[in-house]
PDB file of N, CA and C in Angstrom:
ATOM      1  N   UNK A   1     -47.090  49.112  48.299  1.00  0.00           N
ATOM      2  CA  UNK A   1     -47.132  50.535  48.019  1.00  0.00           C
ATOM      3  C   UNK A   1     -46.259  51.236  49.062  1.00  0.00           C
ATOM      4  N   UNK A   2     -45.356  51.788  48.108  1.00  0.00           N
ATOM      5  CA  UNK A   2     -44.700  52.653  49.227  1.00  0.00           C
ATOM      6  C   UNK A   2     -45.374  54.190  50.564  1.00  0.00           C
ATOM      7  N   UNK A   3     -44.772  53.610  51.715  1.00  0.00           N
ATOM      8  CA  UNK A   3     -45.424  55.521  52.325  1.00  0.00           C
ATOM      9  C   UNK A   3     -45.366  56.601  51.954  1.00  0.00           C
ATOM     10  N   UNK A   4     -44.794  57.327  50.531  1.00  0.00           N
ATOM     11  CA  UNK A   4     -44.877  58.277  50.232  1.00  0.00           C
ATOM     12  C   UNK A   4     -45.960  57.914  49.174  1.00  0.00           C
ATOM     13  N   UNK A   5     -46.109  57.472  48.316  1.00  0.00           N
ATOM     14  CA  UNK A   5     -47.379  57.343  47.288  1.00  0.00           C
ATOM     15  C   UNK A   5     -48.600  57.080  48.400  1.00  0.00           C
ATOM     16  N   UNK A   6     -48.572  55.825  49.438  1.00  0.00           N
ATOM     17  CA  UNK A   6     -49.827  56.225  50.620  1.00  0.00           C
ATOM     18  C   UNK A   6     -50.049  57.545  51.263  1.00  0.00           C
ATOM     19  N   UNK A   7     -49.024  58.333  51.561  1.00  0.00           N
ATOM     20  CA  UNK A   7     -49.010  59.797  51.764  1.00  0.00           C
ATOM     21  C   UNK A   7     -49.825  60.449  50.598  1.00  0.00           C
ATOM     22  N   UNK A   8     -49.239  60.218  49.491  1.00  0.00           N
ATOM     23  CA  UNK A   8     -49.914  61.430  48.805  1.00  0.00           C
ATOM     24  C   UNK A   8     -51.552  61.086  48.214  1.00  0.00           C
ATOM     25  N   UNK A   9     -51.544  59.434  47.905  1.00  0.00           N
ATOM     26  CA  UNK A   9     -52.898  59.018  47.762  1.00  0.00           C
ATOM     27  C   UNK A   9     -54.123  59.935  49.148  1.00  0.00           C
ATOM     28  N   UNK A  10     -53.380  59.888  50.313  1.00  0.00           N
ATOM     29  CA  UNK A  10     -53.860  59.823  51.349  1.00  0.00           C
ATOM     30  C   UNK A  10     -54.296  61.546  51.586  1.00  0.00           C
ATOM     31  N   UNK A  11     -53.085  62.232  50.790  1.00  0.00           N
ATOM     32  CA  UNK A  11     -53.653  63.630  50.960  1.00  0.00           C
ATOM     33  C   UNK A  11     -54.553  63.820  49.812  1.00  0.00           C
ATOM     34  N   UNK A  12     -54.718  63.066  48.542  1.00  0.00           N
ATOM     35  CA  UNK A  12     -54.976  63.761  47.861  1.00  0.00           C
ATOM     36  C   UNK A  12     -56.397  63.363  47.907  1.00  0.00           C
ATOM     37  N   UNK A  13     -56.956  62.457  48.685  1.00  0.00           N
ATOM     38  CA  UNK A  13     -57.983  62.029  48.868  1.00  0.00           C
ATOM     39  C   UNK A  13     -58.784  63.352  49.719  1.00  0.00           C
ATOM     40  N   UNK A  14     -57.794  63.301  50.851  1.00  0.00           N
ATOM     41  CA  UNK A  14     -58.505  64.724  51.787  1.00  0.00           C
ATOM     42  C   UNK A  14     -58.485  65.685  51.221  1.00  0.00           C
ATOM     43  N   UNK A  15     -58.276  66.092  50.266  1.00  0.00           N
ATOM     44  CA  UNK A  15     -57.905  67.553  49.845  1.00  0.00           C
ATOM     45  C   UNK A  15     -59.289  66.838  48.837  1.00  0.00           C
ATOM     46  N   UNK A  16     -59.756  66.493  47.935  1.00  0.00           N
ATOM     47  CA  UNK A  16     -60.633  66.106  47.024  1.00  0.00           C
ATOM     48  C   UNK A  16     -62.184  66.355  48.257  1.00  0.00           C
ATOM     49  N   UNK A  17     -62.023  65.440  49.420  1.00  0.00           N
ATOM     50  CA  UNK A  17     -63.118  65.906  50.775  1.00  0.00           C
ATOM     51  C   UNK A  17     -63.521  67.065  50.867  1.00  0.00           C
ATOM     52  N   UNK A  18     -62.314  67.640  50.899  1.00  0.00           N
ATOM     53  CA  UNK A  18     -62.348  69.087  51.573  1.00  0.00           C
ATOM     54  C   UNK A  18     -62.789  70.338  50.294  1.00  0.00           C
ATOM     55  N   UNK A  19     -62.491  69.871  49.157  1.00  0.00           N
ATOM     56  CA  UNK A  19     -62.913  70.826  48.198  1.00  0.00           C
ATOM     57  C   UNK A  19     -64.249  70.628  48.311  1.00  0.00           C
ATOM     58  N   UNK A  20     -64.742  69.561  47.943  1.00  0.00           N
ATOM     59  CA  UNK A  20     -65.922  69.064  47.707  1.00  0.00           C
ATOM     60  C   UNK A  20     -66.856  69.339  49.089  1.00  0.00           C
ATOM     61  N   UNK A  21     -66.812  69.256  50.789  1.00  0.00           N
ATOM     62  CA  UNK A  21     -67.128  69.760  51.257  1.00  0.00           C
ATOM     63  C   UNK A  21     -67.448  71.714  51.547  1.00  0.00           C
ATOM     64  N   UNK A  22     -66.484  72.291  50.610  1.00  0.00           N
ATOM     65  CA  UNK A  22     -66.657  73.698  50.327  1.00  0.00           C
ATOM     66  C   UNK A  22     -67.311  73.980  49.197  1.00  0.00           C
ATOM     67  N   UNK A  23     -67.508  73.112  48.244  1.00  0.00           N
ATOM     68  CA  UNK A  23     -68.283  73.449  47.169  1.00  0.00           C
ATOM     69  C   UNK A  23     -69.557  73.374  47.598  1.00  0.00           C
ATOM     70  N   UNK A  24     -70.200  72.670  48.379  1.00  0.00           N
ATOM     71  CA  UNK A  24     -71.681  72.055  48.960  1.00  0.00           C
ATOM     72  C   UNK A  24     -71.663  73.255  49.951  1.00  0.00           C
ATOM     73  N   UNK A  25     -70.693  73.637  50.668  1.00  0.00           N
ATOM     74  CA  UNK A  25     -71.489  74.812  51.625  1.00  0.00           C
ATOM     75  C   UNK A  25     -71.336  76.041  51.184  1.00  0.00           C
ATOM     76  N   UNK A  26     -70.414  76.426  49.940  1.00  0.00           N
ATOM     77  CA  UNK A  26     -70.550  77.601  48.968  1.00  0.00           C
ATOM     78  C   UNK A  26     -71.443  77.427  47.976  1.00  0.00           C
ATOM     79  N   UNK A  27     -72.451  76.410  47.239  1.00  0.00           N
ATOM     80  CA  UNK A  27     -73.226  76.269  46.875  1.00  0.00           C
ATOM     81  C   UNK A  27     -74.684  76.201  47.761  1.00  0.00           C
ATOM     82  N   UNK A  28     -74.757  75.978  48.593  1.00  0.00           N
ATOM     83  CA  UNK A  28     -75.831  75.966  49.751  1.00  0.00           C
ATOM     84  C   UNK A  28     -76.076  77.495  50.232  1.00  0.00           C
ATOM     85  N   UNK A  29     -74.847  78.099  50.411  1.00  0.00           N
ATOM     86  CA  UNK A  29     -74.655  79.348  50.746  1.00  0.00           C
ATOM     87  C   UNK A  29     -75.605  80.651  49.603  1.00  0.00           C
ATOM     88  N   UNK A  30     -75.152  80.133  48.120  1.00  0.00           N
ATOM     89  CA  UNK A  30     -75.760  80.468  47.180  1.00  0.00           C
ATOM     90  C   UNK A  30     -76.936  80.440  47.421  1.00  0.00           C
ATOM     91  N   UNK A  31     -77.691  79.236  47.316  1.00  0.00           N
ATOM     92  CA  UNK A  31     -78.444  78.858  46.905  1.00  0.00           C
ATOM     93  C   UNK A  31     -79.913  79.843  48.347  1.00  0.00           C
ATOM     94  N   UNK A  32     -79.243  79.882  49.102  1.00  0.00           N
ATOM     95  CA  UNK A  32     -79.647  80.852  50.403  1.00  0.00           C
ATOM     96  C   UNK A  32     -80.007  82.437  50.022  1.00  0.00           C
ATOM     97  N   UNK A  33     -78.742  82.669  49.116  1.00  0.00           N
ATOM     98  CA  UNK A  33     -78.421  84.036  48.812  1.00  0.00           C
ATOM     99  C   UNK A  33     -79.513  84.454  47.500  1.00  0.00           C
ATOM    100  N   UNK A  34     -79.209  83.636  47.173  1.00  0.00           N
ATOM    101  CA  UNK A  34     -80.907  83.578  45.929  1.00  0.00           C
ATOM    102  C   UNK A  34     -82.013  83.631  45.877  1.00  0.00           C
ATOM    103  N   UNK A  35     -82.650  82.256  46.876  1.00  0.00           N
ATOM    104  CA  UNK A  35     -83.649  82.676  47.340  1.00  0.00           C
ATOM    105  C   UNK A  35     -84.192  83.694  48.351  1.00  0.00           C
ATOM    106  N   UNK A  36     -83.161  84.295  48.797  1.00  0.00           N
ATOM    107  CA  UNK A  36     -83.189  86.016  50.029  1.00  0.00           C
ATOM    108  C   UNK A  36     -83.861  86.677  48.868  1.00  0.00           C
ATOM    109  N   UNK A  37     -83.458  87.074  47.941  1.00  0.00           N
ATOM    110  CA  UNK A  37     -82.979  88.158  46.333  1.00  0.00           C
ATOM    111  C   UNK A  37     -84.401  87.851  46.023  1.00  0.00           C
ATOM    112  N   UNK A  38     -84.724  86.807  46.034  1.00  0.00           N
ATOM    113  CA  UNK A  38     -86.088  86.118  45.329  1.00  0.00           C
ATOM    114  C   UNK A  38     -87.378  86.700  46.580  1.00  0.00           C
ATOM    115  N   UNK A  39     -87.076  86.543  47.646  1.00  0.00           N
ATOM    116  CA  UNK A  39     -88.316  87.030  48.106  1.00  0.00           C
ATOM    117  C   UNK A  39     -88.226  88.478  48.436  1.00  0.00           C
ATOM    118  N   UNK A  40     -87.090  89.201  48.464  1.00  0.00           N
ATOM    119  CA  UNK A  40     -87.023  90.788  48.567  1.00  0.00           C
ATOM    120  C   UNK A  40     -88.093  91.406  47.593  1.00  0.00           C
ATOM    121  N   UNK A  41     -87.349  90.682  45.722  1.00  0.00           N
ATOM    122  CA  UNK A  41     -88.116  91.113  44.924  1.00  0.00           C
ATOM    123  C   UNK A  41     -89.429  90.876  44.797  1.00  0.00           C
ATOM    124  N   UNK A  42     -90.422  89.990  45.439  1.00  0.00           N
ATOM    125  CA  UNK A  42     -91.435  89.444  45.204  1.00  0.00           C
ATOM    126  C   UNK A  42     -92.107  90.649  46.470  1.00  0.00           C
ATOM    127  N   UNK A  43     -91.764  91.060  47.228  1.00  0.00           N
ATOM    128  CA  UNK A  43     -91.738  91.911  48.250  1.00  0.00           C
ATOM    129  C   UNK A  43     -91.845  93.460  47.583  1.00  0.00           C
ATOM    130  N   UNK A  44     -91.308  93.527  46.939  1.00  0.00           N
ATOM    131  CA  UNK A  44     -90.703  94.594  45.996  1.00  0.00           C
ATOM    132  C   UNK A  44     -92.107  95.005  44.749  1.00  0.00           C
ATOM    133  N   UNK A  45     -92.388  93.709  44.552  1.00  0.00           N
ATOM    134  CA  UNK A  45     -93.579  94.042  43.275  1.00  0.00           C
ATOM    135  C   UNK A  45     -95.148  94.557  43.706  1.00  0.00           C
ATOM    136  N   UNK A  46     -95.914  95.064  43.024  1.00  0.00           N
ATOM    137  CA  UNK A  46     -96.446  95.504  43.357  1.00  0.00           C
ATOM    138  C   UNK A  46     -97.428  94.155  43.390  1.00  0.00           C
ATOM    139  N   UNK A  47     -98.750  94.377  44.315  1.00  0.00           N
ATOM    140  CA  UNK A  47     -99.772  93.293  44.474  1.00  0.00           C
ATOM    141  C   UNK A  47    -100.291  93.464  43.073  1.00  0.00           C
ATOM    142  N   UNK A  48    -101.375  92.479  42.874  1.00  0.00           N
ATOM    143  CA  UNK A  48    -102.266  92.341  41.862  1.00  0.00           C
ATOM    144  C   UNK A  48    -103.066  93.596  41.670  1.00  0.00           C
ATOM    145  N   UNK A  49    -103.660  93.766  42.753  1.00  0.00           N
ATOM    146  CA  UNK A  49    -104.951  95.091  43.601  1.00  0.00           C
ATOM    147  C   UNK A  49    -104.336  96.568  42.850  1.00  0.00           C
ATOM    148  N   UNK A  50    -103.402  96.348  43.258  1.00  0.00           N
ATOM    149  CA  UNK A  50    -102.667  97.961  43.078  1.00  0.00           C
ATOM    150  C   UNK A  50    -102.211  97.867  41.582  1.00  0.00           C
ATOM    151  N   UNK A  51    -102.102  96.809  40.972  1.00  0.00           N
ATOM    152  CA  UNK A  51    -101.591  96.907  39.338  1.00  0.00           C
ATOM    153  C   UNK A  51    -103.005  97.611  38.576  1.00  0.00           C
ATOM    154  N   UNK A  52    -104.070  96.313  38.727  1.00  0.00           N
ATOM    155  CA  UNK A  52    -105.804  96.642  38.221  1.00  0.00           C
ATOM    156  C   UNK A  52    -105.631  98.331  38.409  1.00  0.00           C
ATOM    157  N   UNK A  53    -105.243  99.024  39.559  1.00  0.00           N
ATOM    158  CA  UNK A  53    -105.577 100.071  39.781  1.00  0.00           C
ATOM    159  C   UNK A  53    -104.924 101.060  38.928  1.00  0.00           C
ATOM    160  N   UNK A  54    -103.658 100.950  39.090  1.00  0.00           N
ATOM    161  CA  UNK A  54    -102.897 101.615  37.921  1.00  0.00           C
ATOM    162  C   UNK A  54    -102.886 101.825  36.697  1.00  0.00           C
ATOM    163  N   UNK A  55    -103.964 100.371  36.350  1.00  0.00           N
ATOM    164  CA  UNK A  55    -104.296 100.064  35.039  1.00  0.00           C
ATOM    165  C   UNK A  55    -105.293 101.217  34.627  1.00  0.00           C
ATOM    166  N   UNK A  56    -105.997 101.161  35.453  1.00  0.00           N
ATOM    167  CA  UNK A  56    -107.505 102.148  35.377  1.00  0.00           C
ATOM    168  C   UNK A  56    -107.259 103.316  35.444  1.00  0.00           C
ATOM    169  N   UNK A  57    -106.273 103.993  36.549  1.00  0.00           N
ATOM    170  CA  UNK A  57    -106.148 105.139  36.434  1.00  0.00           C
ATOM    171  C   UNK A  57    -105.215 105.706  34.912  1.00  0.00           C
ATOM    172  N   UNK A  58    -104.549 104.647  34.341  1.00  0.00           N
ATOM    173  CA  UNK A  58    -103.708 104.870  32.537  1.00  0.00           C
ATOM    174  C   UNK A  58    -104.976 105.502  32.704  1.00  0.00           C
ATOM    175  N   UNK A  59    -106.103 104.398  31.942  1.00  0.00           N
ATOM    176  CA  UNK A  59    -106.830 104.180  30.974  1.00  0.00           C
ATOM    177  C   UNK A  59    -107.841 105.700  31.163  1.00  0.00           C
ATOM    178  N   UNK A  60    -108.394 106.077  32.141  1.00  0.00           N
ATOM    179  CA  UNK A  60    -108.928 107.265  32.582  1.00  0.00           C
ATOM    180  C   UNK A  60    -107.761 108.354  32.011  1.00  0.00           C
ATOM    181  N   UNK A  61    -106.971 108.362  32.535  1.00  0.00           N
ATOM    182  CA  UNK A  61    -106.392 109.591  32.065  1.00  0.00           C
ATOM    183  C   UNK A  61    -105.942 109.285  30.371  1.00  0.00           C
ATOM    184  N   UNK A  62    -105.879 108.175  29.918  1.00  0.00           N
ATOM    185  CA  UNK A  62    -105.419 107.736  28.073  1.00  0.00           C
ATOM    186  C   UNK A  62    -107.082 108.711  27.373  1.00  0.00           C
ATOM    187  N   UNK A  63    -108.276 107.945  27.934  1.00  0.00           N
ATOM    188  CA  UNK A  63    -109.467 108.829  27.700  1.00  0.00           C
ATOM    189  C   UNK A  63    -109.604 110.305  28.277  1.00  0.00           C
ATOM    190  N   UNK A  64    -109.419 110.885  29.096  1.00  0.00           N
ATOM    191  CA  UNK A  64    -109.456 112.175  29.139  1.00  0.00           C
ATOM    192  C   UNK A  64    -108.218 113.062  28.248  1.00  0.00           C
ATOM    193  N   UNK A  65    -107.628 112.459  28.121  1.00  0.00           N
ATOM    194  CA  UNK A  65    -106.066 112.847  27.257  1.00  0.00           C
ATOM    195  C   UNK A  65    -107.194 113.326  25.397  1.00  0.00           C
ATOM    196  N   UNK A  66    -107.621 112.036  25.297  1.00  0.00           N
ATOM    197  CA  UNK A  66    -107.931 111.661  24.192  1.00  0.00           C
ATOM    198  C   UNK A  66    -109.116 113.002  23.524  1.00  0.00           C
ATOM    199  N   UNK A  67    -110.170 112.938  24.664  1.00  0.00           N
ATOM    200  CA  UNK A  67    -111.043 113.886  24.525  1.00  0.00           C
ATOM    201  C   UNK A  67    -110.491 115.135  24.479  1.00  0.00           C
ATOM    202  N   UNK A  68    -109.624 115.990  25.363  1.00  0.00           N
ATOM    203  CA  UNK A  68    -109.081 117.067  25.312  1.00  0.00           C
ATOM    204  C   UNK A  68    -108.751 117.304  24.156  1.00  0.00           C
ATOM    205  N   UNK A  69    -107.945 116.208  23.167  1.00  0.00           N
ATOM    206  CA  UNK A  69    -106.748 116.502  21.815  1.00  0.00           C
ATOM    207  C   UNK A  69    -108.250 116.764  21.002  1.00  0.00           C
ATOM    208  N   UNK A  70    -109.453 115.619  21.294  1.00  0.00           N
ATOM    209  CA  UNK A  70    -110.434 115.831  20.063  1.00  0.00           C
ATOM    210  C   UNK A  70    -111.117 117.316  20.311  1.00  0.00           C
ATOM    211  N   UNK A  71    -111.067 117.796  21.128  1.00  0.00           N
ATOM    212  CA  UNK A  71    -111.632 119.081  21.596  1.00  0.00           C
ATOM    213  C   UNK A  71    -110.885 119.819  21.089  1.00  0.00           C
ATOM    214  N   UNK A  72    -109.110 120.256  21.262  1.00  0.00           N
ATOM    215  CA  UNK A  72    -108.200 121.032  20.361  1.00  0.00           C
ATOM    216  C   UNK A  72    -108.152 121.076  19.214  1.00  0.00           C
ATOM    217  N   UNK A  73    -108.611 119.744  18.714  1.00  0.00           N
ATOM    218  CA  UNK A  73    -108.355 119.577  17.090  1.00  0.00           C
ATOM    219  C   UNK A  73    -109.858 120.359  15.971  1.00  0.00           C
ATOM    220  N   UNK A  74    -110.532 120.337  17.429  1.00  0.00           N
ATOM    221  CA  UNK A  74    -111.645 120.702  16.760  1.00  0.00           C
ATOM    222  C   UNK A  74    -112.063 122.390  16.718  1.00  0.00           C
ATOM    223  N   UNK A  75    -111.749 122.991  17.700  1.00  0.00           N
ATOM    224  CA  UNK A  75    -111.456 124.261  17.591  1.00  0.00           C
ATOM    225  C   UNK A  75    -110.627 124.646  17.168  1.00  0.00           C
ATOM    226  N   UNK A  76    -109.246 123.961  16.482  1.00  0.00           N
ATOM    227  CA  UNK A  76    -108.329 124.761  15.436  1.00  0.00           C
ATOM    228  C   UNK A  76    -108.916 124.416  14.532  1.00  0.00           C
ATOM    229  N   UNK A  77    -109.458 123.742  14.298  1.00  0.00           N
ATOM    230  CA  UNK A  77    -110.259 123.397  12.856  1.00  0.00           C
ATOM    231  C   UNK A  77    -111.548 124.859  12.665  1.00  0.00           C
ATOM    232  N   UNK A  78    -111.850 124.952  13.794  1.00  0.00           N
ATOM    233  CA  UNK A  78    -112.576 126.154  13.508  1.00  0.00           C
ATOM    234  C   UNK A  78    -112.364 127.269  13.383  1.00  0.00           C
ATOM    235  N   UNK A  79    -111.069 127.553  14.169  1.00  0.00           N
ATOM    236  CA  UNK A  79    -110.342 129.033  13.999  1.00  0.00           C
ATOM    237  C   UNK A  79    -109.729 128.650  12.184  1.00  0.00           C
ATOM    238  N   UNK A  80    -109.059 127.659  12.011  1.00  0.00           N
ATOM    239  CA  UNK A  80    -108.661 127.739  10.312  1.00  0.00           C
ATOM    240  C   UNK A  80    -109.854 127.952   9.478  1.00  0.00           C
ATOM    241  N   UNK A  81    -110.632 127.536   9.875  1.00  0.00           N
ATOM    242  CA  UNK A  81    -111.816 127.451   8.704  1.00  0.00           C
ATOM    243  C   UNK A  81    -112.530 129.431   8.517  1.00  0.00           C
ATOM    244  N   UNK A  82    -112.451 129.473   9.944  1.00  0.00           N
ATOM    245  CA  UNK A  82    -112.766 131.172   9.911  1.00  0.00           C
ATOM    246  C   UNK A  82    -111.516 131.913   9.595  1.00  0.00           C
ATOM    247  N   UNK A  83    -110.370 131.444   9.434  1.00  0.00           N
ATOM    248  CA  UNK A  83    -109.528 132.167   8.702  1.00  0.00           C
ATOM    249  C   UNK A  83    -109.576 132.346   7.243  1.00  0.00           C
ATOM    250  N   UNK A  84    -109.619 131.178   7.086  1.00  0.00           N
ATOM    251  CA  UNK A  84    -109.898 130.980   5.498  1.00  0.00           C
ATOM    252  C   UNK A  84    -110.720 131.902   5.247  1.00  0.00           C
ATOM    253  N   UNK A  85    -111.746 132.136   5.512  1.00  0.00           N
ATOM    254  CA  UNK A  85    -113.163 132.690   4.780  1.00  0.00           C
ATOM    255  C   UNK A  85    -112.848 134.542   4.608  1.00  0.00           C
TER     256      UNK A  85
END
């Protein structure tokens, strides 16, 4: 084998190293950068405690909502009905 084909076998070997050593520490790098993202957001969410709570306070105000409309609906029903007459 001639020294220029050992030359270029020889670079093209290192250059194949060297990509492949940057893919593993730009993938590692990632893989860092992801799981950061991953615990910010988990950081970010609300606990269990405080969801239940939010839940309850809907549901309280979905029922007081509810009663009020049946209370409106029921005194226009009475002002129409005394109109009518």
């Amino acid at each position: 084998m001639s020294r220029l084909r050992q030359g270029i076998l020889v670079g093209f070997v290192l250059s194949l190293l060297i990509v492949l050593l940057i893919a593993l520490d730009v993938g590692g790098e990632r893989r860092r950068q992801v799981s950061r993202h991953i615990r910010e957001l988990r950081k970010a969410l609300p606990g269990v405690e405080q969801l239940k709570q939010s839940v309850q306070q809907a549901t309280t105000k979905t029922r007081e909502t509810r009663r009020n409309l049946g209370k409106h609906m029921q005194e226009s029903a009475s002002k129409l009905a005394r109109h009518t007459q």
